[in-house]
Protein backbone atom coordinates (compact mmCIF):
# COMPACT_ATOMS: atom_id res chain seq x y z
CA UNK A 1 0.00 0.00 0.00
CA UNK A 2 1.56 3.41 -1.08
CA UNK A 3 0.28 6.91 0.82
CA UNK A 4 1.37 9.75 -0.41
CA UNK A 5 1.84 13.44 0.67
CA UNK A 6 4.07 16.75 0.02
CA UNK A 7 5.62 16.27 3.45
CA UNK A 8 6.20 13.28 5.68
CA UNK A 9 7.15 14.38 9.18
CA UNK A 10 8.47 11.34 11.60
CA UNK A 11 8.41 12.38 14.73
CA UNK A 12 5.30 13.64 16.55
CA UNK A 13 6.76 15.99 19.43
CA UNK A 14 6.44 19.19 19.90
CA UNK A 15 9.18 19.83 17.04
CA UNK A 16 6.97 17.41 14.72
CA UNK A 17 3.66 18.88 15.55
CA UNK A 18 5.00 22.92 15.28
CA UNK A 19 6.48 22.35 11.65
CA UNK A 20 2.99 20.11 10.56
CA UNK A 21 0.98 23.03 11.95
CA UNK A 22 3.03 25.74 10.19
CA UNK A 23 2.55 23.76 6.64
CA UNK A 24 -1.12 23.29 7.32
CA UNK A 25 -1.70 26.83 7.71
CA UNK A 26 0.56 27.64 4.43
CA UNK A 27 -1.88 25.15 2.53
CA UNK A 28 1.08 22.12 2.26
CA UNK A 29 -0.42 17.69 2.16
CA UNK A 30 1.05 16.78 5.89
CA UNK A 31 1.16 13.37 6.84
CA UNK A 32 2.71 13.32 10.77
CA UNK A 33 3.41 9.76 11.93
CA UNK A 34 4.78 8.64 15.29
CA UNK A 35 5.96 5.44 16.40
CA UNK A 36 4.30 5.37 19.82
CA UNK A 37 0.95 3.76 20.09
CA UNK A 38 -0.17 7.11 22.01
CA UNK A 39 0.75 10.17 23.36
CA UNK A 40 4.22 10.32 25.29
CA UNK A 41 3.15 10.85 28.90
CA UNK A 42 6.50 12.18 30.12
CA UNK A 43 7.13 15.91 31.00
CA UNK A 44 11.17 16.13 29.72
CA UNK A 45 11.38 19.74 28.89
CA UNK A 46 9.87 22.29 30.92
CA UNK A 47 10.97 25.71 30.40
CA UNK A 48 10.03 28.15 26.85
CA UNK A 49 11.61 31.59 26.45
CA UNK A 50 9.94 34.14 24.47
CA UNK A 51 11.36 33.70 21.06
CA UNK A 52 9.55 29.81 21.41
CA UNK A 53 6.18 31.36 22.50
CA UNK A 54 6.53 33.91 19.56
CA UNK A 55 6.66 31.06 17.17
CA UNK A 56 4.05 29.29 19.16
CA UNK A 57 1.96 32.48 18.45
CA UNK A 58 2.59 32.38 14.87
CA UNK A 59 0.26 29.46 14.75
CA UNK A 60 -2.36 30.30 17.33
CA UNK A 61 -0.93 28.01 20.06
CA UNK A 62 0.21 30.62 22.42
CA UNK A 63 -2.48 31.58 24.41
CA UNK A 64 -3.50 28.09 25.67
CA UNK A 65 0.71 27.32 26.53
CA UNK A 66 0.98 30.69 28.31
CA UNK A 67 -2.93 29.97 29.98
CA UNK A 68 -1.33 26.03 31.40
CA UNK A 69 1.84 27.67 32.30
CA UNK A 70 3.90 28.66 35.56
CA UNK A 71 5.74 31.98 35.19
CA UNK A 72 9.35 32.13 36.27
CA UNK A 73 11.02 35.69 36.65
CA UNK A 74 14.45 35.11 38.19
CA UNK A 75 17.14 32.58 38.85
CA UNK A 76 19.43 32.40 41.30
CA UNK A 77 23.19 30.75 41.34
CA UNK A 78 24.36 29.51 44.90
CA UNK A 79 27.81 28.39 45.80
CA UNK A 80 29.27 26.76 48.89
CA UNK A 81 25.39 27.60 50.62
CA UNK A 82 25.78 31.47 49.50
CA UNK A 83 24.57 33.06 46.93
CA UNK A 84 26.68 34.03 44.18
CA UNK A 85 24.37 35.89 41.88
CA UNK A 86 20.45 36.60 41.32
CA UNK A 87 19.55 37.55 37.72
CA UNK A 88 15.87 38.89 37.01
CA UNK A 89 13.89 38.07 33.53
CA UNK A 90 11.76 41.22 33.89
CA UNK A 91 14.53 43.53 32.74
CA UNK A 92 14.31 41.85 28.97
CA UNK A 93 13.14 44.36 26.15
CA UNK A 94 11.73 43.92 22.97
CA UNK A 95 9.69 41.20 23.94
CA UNK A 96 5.55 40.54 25.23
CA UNK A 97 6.95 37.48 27.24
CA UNK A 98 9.90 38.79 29.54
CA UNK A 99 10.40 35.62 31.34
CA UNK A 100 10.93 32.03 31.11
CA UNK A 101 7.47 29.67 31.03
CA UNK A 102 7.47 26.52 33.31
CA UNK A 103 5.20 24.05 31.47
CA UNK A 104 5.32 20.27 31.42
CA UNK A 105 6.28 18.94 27.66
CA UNK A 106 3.43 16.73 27.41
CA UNK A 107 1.19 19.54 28.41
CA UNK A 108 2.79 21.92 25.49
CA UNK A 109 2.64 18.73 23.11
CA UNK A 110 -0.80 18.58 23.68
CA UNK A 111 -2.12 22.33 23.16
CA UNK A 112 0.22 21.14 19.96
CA UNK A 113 -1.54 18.21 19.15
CA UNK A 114 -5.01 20.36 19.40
CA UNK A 115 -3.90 23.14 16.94
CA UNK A 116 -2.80 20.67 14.34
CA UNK A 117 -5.87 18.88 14.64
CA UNK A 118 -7.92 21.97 14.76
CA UNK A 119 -6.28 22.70 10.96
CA UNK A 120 -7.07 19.90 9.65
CA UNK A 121 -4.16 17.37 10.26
CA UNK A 122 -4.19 13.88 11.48
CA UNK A 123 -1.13 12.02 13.61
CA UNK A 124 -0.71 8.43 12.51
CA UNK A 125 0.17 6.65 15.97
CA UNK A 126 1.93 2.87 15.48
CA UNK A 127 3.69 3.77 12.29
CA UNK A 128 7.74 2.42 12.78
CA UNK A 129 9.73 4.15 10.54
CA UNK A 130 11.94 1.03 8.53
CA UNK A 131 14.11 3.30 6.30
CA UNK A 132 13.93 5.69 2.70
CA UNK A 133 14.56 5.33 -0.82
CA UNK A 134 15.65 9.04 -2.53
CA UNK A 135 15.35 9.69 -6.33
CA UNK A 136 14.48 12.72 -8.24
CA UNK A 137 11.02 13.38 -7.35
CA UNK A 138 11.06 12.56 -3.74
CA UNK A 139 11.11 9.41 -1.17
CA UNK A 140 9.98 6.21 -0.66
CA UNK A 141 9.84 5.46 3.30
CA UNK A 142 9.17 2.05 4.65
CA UNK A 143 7.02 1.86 7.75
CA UNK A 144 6.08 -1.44 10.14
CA UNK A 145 3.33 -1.77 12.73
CA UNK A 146 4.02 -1.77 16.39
CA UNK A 147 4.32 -5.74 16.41
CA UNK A 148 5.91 -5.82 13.01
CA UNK A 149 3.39 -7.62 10.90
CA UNK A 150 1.81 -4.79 8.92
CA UNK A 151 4.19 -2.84 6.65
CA UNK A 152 3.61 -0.54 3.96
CA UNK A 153 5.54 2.28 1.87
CA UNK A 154 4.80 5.82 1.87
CA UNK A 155 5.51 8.18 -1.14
CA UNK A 156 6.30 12.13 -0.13
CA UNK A 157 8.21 15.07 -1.81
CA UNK A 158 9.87 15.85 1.42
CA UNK A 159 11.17 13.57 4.70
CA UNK A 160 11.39 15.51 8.21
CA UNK A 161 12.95 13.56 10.96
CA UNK A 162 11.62 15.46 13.91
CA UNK A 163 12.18 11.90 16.02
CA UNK A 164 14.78 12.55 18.77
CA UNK A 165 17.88 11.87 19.97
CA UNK A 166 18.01 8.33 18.66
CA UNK A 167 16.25 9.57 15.83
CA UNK A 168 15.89 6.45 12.98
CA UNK A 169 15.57 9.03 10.25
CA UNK A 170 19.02 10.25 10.66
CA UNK A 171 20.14 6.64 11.11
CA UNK A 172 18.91 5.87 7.86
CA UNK A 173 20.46 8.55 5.97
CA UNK A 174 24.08 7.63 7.72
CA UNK A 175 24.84 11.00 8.91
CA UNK A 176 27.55 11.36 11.75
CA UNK A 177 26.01 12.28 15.32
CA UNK A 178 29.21 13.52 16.51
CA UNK A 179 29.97 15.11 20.15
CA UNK A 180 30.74 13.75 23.61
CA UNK A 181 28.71 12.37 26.99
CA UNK A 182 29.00 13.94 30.30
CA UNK A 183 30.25 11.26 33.03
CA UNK A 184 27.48 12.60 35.21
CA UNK A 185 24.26 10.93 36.08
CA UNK A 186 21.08 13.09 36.36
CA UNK A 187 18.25 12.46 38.03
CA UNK A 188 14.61 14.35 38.25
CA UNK A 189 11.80 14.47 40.14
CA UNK A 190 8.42 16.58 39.74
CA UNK A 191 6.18 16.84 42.44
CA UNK A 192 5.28 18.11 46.03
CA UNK A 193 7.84 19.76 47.42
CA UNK A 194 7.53 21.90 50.60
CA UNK A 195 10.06 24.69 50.48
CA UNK A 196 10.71 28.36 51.30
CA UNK A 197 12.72 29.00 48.18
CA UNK A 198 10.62 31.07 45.68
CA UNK A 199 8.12 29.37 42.87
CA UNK A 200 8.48 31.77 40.45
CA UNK A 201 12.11 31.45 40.36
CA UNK A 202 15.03 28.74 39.33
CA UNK A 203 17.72 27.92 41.99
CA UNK A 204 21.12 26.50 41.01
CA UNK A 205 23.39 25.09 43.86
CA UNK A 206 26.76 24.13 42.77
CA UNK A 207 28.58 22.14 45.06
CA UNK A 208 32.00 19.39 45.01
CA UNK A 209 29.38 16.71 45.24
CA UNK A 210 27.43 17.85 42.27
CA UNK A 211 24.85 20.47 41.18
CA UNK A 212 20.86 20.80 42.40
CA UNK A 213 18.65 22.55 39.86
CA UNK A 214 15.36 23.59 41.31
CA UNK A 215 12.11 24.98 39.01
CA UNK A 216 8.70 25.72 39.93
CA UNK A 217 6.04 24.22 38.11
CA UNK A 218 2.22 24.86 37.65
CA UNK A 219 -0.10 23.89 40.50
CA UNK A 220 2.42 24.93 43.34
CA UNK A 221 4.86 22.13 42.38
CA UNK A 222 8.68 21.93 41.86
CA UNK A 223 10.86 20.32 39.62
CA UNK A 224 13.93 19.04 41.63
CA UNK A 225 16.84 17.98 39.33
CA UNK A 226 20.15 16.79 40.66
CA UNK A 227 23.60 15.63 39.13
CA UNK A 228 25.31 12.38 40.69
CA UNK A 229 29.13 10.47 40.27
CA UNK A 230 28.87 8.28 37.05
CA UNK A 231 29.04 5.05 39.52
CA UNK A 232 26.75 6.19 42.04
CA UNK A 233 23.89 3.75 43.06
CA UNK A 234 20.85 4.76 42.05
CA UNK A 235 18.02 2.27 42.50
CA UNK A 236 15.69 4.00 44.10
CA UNK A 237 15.56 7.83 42.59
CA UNK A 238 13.58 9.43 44.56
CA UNK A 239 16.03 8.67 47.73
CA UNK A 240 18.84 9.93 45.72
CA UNK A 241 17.14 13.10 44.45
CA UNK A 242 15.83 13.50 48.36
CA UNK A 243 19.54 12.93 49.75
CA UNK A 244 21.18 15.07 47.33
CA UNK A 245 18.82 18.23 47.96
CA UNK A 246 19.10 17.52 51.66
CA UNK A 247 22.78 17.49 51.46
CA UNK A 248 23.32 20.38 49.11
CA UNK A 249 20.83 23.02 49.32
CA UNK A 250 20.96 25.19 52.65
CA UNK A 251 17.30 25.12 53.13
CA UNK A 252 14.74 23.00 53.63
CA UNK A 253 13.46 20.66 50.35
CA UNK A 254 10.94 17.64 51.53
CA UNK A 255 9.04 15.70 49.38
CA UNK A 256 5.59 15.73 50.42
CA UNK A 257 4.27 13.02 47.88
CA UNK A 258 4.87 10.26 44.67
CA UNK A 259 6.93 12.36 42.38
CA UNK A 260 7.74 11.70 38.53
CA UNK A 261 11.19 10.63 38.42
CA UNK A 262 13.55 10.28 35.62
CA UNK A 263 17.58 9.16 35.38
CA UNK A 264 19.54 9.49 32.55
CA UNK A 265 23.14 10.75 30.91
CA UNK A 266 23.13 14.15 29.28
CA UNK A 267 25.45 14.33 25.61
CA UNK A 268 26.04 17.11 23.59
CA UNK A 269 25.95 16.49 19.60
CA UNK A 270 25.28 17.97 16.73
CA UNK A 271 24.54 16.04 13.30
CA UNK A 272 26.95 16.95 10.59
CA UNK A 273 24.10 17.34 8.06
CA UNK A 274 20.30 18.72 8.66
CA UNK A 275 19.75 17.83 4.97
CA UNK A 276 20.69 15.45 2.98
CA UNK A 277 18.49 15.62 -0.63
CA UNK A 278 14.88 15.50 0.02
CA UNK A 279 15.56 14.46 3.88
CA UNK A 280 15.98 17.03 6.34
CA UNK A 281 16.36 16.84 10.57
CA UNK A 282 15.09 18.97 13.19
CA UNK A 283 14.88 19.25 17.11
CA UNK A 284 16.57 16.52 18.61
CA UNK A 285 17.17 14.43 15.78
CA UNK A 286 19.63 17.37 14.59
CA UNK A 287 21.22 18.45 18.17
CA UNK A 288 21.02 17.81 21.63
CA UNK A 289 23.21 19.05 24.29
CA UNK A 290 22.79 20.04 28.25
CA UNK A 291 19.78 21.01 29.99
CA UNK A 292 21.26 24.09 31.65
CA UNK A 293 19.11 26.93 30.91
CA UNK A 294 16.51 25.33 28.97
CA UNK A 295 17.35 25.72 25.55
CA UNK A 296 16.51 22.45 23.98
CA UNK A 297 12.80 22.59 23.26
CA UNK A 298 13.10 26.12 22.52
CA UNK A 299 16.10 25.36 20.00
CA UNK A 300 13.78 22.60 17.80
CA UNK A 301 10.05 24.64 17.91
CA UNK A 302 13.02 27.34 16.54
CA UNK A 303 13.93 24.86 13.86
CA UNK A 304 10.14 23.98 12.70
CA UNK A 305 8.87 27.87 12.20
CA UNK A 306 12.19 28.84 10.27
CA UNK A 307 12.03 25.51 8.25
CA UNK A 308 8.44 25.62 7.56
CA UNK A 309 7.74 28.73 5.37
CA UNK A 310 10.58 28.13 3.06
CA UNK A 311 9.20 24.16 2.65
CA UNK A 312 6.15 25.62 1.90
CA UNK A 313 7.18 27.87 -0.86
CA UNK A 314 9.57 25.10 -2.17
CA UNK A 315 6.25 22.60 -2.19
CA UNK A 316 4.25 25.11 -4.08
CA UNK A 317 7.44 25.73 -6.20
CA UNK A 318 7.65 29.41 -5.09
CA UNK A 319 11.34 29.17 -4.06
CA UNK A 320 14.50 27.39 -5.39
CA UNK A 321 15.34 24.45 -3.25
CA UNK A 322 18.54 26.37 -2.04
CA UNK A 323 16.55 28.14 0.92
CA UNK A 324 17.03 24.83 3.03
CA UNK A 325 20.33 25.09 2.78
CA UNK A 326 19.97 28.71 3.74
CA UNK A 327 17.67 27.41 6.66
CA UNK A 328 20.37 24.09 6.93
CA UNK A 329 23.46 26.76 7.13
CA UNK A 330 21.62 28.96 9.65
CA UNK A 331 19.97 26.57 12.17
CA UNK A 332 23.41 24.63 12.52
CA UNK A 333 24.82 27.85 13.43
CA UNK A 334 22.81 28.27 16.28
CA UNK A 335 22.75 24.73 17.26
CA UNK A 336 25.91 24.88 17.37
CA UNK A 337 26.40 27.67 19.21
CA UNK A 338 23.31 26.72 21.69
CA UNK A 339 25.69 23.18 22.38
CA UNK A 340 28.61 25.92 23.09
CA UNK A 341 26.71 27.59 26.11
CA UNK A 342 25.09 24.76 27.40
CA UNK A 343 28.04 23.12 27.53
CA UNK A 344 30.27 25.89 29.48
CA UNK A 345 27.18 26.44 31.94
CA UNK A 346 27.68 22.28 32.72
CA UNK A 347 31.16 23.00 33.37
CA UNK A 348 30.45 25.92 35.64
CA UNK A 349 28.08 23.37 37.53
CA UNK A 350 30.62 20.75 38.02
CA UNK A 351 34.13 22.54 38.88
CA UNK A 352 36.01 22.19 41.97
CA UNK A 353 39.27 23.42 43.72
CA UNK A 354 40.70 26.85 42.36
CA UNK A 355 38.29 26.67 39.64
CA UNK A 356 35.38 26.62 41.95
CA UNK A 357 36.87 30.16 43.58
CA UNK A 358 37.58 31.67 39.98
CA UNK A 359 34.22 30.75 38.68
CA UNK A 360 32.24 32.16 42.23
CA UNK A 361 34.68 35.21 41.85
CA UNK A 362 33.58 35.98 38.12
CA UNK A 363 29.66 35.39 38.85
CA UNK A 364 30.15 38.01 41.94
CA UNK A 365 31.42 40.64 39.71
CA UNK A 366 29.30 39.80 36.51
CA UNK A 367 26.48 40.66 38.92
CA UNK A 368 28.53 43.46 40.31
CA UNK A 369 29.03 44.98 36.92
CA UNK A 370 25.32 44.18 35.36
CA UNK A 371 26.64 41.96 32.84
CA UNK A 372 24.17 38.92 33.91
CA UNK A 373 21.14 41.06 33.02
CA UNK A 374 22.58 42.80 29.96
CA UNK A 375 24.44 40.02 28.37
CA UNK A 376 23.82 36.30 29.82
CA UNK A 377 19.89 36.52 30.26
CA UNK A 378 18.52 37.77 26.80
CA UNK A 379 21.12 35.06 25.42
CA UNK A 380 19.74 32.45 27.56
CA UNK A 381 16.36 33.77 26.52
CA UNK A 382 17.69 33.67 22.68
CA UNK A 383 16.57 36.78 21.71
CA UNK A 384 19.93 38.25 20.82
CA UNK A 385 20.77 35.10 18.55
CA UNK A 386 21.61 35.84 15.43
CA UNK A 387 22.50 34.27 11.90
CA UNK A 388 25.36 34.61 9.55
CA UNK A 389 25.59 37.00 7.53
CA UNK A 390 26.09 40.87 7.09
CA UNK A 391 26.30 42.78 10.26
CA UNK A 392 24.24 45.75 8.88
CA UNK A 393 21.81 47.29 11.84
CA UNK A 394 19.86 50.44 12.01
CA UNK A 395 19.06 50.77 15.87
CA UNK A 396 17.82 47.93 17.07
CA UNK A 397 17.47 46.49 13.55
CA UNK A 398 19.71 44.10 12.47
CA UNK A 399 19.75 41.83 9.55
CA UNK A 400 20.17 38.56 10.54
CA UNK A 401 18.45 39.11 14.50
CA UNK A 402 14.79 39.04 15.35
CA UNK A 403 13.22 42.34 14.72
CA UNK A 404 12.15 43.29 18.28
CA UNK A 405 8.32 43.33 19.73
CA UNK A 406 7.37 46.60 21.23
CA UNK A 407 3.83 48.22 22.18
CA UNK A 408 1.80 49.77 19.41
CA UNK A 409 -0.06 53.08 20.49
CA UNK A 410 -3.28 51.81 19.12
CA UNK A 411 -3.07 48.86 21.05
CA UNK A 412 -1.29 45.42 20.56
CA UNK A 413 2.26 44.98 19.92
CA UNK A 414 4.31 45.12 16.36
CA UNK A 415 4.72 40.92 15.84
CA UNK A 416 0.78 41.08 15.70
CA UNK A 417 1.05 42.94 12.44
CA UNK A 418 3.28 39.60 11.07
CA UNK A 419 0.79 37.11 11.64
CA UNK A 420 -1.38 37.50 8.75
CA UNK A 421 1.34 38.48 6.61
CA UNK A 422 1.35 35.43 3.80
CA UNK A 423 5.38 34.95 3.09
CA UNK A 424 7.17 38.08 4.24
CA UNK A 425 6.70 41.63 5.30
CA UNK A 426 7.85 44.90 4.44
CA UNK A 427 7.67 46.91 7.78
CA UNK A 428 8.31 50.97 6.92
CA UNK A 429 8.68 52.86 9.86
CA UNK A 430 7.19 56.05 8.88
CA UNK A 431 7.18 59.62 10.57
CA UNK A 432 4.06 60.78 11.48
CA UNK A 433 2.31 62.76 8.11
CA UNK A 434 4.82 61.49 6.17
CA UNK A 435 3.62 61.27 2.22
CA UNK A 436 3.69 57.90 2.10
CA UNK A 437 5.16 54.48 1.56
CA UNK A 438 8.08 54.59 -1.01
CA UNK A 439 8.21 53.83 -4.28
CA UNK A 440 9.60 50.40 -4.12
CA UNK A 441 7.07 50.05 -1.28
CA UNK A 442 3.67 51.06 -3.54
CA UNK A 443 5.80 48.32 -6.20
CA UNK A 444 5.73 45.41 -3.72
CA UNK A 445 2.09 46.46 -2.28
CA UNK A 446 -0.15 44.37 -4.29
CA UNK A 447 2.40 41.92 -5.36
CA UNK A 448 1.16 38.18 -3.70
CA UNK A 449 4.08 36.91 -1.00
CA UNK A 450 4.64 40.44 0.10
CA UNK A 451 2.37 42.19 2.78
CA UNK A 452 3.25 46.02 3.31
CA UNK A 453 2.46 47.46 6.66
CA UNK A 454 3.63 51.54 7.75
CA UNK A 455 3.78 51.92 11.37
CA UNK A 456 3.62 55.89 11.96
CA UNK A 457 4.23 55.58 15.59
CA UNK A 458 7.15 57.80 17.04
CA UNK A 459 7.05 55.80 20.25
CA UNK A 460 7.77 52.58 18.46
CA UNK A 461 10.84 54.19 15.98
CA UNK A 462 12.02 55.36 19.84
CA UNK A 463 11.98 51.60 21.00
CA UNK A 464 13.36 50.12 18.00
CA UNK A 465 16.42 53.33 18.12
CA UNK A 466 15.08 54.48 14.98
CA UNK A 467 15.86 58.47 14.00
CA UNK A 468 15.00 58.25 10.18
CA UNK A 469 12.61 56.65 8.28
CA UNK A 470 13.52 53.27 7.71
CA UNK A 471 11.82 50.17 5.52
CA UNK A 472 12.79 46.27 6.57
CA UNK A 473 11.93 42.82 5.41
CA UNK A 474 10.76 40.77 8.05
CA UNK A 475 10.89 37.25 7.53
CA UNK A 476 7.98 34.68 8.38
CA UNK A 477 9.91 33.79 11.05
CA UNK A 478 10.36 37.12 12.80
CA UNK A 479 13.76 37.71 11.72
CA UNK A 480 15.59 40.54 9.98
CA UNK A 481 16.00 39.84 5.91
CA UNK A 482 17.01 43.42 5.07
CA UNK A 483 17.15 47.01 6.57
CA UNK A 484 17.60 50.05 5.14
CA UNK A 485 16.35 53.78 4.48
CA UNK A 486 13.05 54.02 3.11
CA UNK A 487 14.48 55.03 -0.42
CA UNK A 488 17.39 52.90 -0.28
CA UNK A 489 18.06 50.33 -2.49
CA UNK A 490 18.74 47.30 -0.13
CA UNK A 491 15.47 46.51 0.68
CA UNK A 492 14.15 46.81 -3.24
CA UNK A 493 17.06 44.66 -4.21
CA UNK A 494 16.72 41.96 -1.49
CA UNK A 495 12.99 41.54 -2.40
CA UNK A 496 13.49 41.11 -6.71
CA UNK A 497 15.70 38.31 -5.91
CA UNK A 498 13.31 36.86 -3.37
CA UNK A 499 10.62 37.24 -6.09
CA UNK A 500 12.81 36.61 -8.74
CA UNK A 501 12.27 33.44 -11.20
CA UNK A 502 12.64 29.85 -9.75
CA UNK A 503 15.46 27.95 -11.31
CA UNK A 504 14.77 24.18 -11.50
CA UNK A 505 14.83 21.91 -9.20
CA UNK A 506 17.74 20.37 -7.51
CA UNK A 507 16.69 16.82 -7.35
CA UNK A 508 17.70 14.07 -4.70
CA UNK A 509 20.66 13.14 -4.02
C-alpha cells in the first residue's frame, strides 16, 4: 500500500507537531506519523523563552501554553550555601513574554496536538519508521506496525525527521552524530515539594558533590533535578534526588508526595548534516546538548517555524530548493552555538578546587558589573541570537536578528502585524504625516508573497532606536531579511531576488 503526501514528518513531538501546523496553515499535504501507540506521557522539557512562544503564536498556540503555564522571573546561582548571583527576567526588552514559562512537555505537546488537529491534520500513531529510498522526485519510506506484521511504503516530496535523539531518520540517511557524553548521572523528580525558596524562580546550587537545579512548576509544584558520580547507586531515585537536595541546598526541600522521576546521561551532539536531498532533521534528531538553561525545546520549535515557510514555498514551487540550505546553514549555526553555552554552563556546575573560587569570583562581579542582566539573560532567553551574515543594523534592527516586539499606540504589539502576513513583510517605519510608503514600497504592495504594513508611531521608531525613516523585510519567522532607508536600495534589491524566477529543481541526491 503506497500513501502519499508533500511532506512526511516522523516524529510527533512538539518539534513534529510545530512544523505540521506551520505547513497546514501555508496550505502544504502533511502526513505526521509517530511510532508510539499514544501520546508520550512524560514531562522532559519544561521551560520556553519568548522567542519559542513567539513562534508558538505564529500558529495560534500561544495563548493556551501561556494559559497552562507557571511563570518564572528570576534565577538564582548559589555556591558553597551562598549566593553568588540573582539575575531577574523582567529587565528583557523587545519582547511581550519577559520571562521564562514553566510548562510540562506533554502539556505543550498537547495544546500542539489540538492546533494541528484543529487545521485539519491527522497524527498516525503505530507507524515504525523502517528506512527511505531518494530519487528525483522525492522518497519512498518504509514503515512497520508496532508488532511488526503490517508494513507498507509511503511516497512524499519531502522527509522531516523530527524523532529525537536516537532519531531512525538520521540513522537511515548515515549521517555522523558527533559530540561527547558527560560522566554525570542526572536524576529528576516533579512533584510536592515543601520549600521556602521562591516558585516563580530557578535555583542552582553548585557544590563538590554535584549540582541541584530547582524549578517551579504549575499547581504549586517543583521540579527538583540533581547531578550524581557516574558510579553512584541509584536504585531508588527518589532517595537519591531527596539525599542530594538535603545534602546540598541550605534550606529546607521535603518531598511531600509520589513524584515523577527520571535518570539518565546528558550528551552534547550535533549532526553533521540537517539535509541530505529531500531528507531534512530537526529538534533533537539534529542536536542535543545540556539542559542548563533550557534551551533544547526552545532550540527545535526554533527549527520547525524557520524551516516551515521556506518548505512551503519550495512545495508550491515558489522558491528554489537552495533556501534549506539557507535554513540548513543557519539553524546549525545556532545549534551549534546553543551546544557551546550549554556546555560551558555544565562545566560551571561541576568545577572544583581553584576553579570553583575563579568561577564564584567571576559570577560576583558579573552581577557586580550588570553583565548577567545585559548580556547572559537575553542570550539564555535567545533573543539576541543571530544568523550569519552581514552585520548591517539600524538601531535595534539588524539583519540577521529578530526584529524586536514593542507596544503599538493603538493597542497590541508590532509581531501582531506579522501574523497575517502570507510569506514576508515589508515593515516601513514612517514619521508621522509622512507622504507615504516609497516607491519600491507602492511596487511590492499588491504583489502576492509580500504584505506592506507603515507603522507611523514615534514611540515605536524610539523603542526600536530608529531616527529616520527606515523600511525592513521581516521574515515569516520574525527575523531581519534586510534594513535600510526608506528610499534605499537594499530593501528593493533583497525583495526582486526573493521574487525573482525559480530555477529548477535540484533533485535528490
Amino acid at each position: 500500500m503506497i500513501r502519499s503526501s508533500d511532506v512526511l514528518i516522523v516524529g510527533a513531538g512538539p518539534v513534529g507537531l510545530t512544523l505540521g501546523a506551520e505547513l497546514l496553515r501555508r496550505g502544504v499535504a502533511v502526513r505526521l506519523v509517530e511510532k508510539a501507540d499514544r501520546p508520550h506521557p512524560h514531562a522532559k522539557a519544561i521551560i520556553m523563552w519568548p522567542r519559542a512562544l513567539e513562534a508558538l503564536a505564529r500558529i495560534g498556540a500561544a495563548e493556551e501554553v501561556v494559559a497552562r503555564g507557571h511563570v518564572i522571573r528570576a534565577q538564582n546561582y548559589s555556591s558553597g550555601g551562598r549566593r553568588l548571583a540573582r539575575t531577574r527576567f523582567d529587565g528583557l526588552t523587545g519582547t511581550r513574554h519577559p520571562y521564562a514559562l514553566s510548562l510540562p512537555q506533554e502539556q505543550t505537546e498537547a495544546v500542539l496536538r489540538e492546533r494541528f488537529l484543529a487545521l485539519g491534520g491527522e497524527i498516525e500513531f503505530g507507524a515504525r519508521f523502517g528506512g527511505l529510498r531518494q530519487d528525483g522526485g522525492g522518497v519512498q519510506v518504509e514503515f512497520s506496525g508496532m508488532d511488526g506484521a503490517e508494513r507498507w511504503e509511503s511516497r512524499c516530496r519531502w522527509l522531516v525527521g523530527c524523532d529525537g535523539a536516537h532519531s531512525a531518520v538520521r540513522r537511515a540517511l548515515g549521517v555522523p552524530f558527533t559530540g561527547a557524553s558527560y560522566p554525570q548521572q542526572f536524576l529528576l523528580a516533579d512533584g510536592p515539594w515543601e520549600t521556602p525558596l521562591g516558585h516563580d524562580e530557578a535555583h542552582y546550587y553548585m557544590t563538590p558533590s554535584g549540582v541541584v537545579v530547582i524549578v517551579g512548576l504549575p499547581a504549586g509544584q517543583y521540579r527538583v533535578f540533581v547531578s550524581v558520580a557516574p558510579d553512584a547507586p541509584v536504585d531508588d531515585p527518589v532517595r537519591t534526588v531527596q539525599e542530594a537536595a538535603s545534602e546540598r541546598v541550605p534550606v529546607p526541600v521535603h518531598l511531600l508526595g509520589s513524584p515523577r522521576t527520571g535518570v539518565f546521561r546528558v550528551h552534547r551532539r550535533a549532526a553533521e548534516r540537517f539535509r541530505e536531498g529531500r531528507v531534512l532533521l530537526a529538534g533533537d534528531a539534529a542536536h542535543i546538548h545540556s539542559p542548563a538553561g533550557g534551551q533544547g525545546l526552545n532550540t527545535g520549535i526554533e527549527d520547525a517555524s524557520s524551516l516551515a515557510w521556506r518548505l512551503a514555498g519550495v512545495v508550491h514551487e515558489a522558491r528554489p530548493e537552495s533556501v534549506l540550505d539557507e535554513w540548513e546553514r543557519e539553524r546549525r549555526h545556532v545549534a551549534l552555538s546553543v551546544v557551546r553555552d550549554t556546555d560551558r554552563q555544565t562545566r560551571l556546575w561541576t568545577m572544583r578546587g581553584w576553579r570553583c573560587r575563579v568561577r564564584d569570583a567571576a559570577l560576583h562581579v558579573a552581577q557586580a558589573t550588570g553583565v548577567l542582566d545585559r548580556t547572559v539573560v537575553p542570550r539564555q532567553a535567545q533573543l539576541t541570537l543571530a544568523y550569519p551574515g552581514p552585520r548591517r543594523r539600524i538601531g535595534r534592527l539588524a539583519v540577521g536578528g529578530r526584529l524586536p516586539d514593542v507596544p503599538l499606540p493603538q493597542g497590541g504589539w508590532l509581531h501582531d502585524l506579522l501574523r497575517a502576513a502570507p510569506d514576508v513583510c515589508l515593515v516601513l517605519f514612517a514619521r508621522p504625516g509622512s507622504p507615504g510608503p516609497d516607491l519600491a514600497a507602492g511596487r511590492w504592495r499588491t504583489v502576492p508573497g509580500v504584505d506592506v504594513v507603515q507603522v507611523e508611531s514615534e514611540a515605536v521608531r524610539a523603542a526600536l532606536g530608529l531616527r529616520g525613516e527606515v523600511s525592513a523585510v521581516v521574515r515569516p519567522d520574525g527575523v531581519v531579511a534586510e534594513v535600510d532607508e526608506i528610499g534605499g536600495r537594499r530593501v528593493t534589491a533583497w525583495l526582486e531576488r526573493y521574487l525573482s524566477p525559480v530555477p529548477a529543481a535540484r533533485g535528490g541526491e
